[in-house]
N, C-alpha and C. Protein backbone atom coordinates (compact mmCIF):
# COMPACT_ATOMS: atom_id res chain seq x y z
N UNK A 1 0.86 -1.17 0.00
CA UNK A 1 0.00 0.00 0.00
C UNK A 1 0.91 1.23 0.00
N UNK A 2 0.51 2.19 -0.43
CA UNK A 2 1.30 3.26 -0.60
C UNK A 2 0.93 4.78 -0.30
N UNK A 3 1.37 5.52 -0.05
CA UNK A 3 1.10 6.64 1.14
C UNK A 3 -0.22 7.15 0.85
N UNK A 4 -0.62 7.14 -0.35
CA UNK A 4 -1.97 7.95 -0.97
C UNK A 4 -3.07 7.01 -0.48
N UNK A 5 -2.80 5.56 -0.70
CA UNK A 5 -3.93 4.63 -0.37
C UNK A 5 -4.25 4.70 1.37
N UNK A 6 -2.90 4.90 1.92
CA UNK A 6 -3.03 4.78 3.36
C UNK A 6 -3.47 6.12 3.84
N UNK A 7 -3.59 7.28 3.61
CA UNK A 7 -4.05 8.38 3.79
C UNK A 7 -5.34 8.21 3.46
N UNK A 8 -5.84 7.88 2.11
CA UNK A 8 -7.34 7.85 1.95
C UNK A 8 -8.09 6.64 2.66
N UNK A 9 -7.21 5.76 3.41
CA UNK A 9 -8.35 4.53 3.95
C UNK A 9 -8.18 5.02 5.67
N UNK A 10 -7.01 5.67 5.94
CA UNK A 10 -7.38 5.70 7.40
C UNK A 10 -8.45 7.34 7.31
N UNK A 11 -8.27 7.91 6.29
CA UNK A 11 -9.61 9.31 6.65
C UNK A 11 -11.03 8.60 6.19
N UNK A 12 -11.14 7.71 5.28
CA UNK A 12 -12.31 7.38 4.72
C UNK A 12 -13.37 6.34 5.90
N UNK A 13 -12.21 4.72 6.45
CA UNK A 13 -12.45 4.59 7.70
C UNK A 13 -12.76 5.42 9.18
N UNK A 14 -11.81 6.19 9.42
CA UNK A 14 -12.45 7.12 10.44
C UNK A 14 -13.91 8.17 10.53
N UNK A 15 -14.04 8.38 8.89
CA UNK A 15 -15.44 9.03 8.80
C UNK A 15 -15.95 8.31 8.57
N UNK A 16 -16.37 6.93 8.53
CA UNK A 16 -17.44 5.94 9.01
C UNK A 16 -17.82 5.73 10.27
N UNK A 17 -16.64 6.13 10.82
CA UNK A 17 -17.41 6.17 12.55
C UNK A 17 -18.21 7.09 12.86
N UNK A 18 -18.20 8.16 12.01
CA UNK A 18 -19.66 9.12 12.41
C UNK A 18 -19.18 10.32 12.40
N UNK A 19 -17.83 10.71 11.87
CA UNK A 19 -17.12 11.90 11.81
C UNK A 19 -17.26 12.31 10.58
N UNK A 20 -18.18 12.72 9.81
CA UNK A 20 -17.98 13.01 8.46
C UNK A 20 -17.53 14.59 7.81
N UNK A 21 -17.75 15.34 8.53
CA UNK A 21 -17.55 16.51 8.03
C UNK A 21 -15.90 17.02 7.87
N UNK A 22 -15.36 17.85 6.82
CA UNK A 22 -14.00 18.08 7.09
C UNK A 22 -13.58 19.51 7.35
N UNK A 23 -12.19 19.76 7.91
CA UNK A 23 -12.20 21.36 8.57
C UNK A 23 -10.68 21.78 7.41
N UNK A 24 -10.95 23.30 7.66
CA UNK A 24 -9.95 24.06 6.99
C UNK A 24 -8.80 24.48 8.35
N UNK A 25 -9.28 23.69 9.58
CA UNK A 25 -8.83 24.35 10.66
C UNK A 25 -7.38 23.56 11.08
N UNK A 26 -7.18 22.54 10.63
CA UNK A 26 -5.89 22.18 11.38
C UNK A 26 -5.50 21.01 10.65
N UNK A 27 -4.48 21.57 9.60
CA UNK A 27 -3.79 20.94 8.78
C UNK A 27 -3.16 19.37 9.03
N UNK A 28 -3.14 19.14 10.54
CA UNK A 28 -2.15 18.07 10.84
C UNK A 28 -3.27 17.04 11.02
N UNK A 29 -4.67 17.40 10.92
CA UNK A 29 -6.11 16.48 11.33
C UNK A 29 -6.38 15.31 9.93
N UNK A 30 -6.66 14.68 10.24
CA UNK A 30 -7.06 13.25 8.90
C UNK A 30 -8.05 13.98 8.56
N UNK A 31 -9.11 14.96 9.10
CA UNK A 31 -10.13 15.76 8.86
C UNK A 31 -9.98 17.11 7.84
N UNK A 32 -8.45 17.53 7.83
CA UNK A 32 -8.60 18.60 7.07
C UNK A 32 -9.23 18.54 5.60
N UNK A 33 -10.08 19.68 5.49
CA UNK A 33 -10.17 19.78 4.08
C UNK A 33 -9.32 19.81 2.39
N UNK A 34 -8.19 20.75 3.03
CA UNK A 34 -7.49 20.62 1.86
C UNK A 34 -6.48 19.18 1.96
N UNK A 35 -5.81 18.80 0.54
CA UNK A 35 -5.37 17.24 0.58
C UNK A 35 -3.73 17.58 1.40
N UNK A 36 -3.42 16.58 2.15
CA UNK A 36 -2.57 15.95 3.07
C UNK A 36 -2.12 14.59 2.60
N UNK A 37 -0.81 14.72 3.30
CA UNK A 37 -0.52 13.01 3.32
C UNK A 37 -0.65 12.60 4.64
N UNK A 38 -1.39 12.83 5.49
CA UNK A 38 -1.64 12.47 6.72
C UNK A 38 -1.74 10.88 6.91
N UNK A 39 -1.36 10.75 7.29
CA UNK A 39 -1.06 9.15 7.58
C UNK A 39 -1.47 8.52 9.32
N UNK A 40 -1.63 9.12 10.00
CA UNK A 40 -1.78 9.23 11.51
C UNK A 40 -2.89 10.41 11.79
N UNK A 41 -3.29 9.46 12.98
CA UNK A 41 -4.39 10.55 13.63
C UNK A 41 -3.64 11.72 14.02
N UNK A 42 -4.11 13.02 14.18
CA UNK A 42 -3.35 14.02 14.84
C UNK A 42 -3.98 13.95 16.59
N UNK A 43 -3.61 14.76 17.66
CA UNK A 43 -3.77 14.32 18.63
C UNK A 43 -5.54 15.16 18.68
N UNK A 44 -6.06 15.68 18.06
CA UNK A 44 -7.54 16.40 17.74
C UNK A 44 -8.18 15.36 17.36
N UNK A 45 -7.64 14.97 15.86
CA UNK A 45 -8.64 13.28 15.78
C UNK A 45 -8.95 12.36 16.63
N UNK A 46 -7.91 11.82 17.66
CA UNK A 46 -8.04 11.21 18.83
C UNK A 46 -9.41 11.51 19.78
N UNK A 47 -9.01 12.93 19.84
CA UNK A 47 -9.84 13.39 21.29
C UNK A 47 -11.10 13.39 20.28
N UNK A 48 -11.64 13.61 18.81
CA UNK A 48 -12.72 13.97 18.72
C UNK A 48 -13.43 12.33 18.90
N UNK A 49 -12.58 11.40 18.18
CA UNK A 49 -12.92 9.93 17.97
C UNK A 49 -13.48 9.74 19.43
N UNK A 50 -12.69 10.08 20.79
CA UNK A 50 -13.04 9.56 21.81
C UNK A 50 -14.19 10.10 22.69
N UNK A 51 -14.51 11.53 22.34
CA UNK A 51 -15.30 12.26 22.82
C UNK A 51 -16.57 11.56 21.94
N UNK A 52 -16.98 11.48 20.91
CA UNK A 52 -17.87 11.10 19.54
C UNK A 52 -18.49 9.39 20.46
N UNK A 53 -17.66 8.70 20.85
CA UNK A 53 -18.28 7.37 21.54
C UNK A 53 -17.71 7.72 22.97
N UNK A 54 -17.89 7.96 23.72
CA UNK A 54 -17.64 8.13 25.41
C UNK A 54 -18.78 8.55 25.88
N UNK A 55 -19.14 7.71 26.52
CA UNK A 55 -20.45 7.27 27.57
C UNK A 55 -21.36 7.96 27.76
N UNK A 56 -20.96 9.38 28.04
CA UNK A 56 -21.70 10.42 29.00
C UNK A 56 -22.04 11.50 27.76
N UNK A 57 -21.98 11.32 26.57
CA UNK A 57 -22.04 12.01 25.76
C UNK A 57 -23.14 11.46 24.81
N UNK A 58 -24.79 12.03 24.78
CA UNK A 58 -25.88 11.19 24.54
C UNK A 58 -26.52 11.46 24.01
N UNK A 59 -27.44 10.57 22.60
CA UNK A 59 -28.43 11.58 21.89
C UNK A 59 -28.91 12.80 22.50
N UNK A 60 -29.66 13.58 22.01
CA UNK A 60 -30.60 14.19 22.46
C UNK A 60 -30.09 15.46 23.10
N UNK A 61 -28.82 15.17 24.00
CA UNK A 61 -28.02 16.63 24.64
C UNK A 61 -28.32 18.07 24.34
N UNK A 62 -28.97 18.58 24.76
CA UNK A 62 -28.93 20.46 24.36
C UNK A 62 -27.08 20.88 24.16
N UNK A 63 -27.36 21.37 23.30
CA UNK A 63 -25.82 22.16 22.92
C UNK A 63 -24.96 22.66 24.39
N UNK A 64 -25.85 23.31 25.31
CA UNK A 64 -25.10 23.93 26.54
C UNK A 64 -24.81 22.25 26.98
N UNK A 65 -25.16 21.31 27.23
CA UNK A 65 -25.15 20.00 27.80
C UNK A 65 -23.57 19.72 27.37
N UNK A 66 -23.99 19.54 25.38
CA UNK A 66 -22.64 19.47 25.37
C UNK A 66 -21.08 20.18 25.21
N UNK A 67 -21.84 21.34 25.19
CA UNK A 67 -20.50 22.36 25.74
C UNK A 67 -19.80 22.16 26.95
N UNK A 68 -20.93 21.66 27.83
CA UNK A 68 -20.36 21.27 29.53
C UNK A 68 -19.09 20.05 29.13
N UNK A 69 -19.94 19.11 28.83
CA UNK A 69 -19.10 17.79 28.53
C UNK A 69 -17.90 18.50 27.81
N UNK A 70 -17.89 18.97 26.71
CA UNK A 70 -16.38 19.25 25.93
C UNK A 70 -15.59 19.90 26.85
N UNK A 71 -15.79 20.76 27.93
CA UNK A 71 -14.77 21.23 29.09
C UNK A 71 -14.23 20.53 29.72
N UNK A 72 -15.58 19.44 30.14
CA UNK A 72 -14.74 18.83 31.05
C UNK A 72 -14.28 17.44 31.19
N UNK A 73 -14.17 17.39 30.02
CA UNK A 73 -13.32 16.01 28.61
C UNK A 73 -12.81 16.28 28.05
């Protein structure tokens, strides 16, 4: 496999977990919009992957709900 394939299967896999949207905000993210050879999560992908499935974080939440949670996670 070769750097292009491995860049497009670990961003294409990770937005199957429910992350689909991409940002102009931080170049080093598997998420950025413009193209990368990102090959690795950056340490933002991590925290969003883990915040996105972690327990206390639940349908339905009012936005202030989950503003609380993103502080204090």
């Amino acid at each position: 496999m070769n750097a292009l394939q491995a860049h497009l299967l670990r961003e294409e896999l990770t937005q199957a977990l429910g992350l689909v949207n991409d940002s102009w905000h931080c170049p080093q993210s598997i998420f950025y919009q413009g193209w990368t050879h990102t090959q690795s999560w950056a340490a933002i992908d991590r925290w969003l992957i883990r915040s996105l499935y972690h327990p206390k974080l639940k349908p339905g939440m009012t936005w202030t709900e989950v503003e609380r949670f993103l502080v204090l996670n």
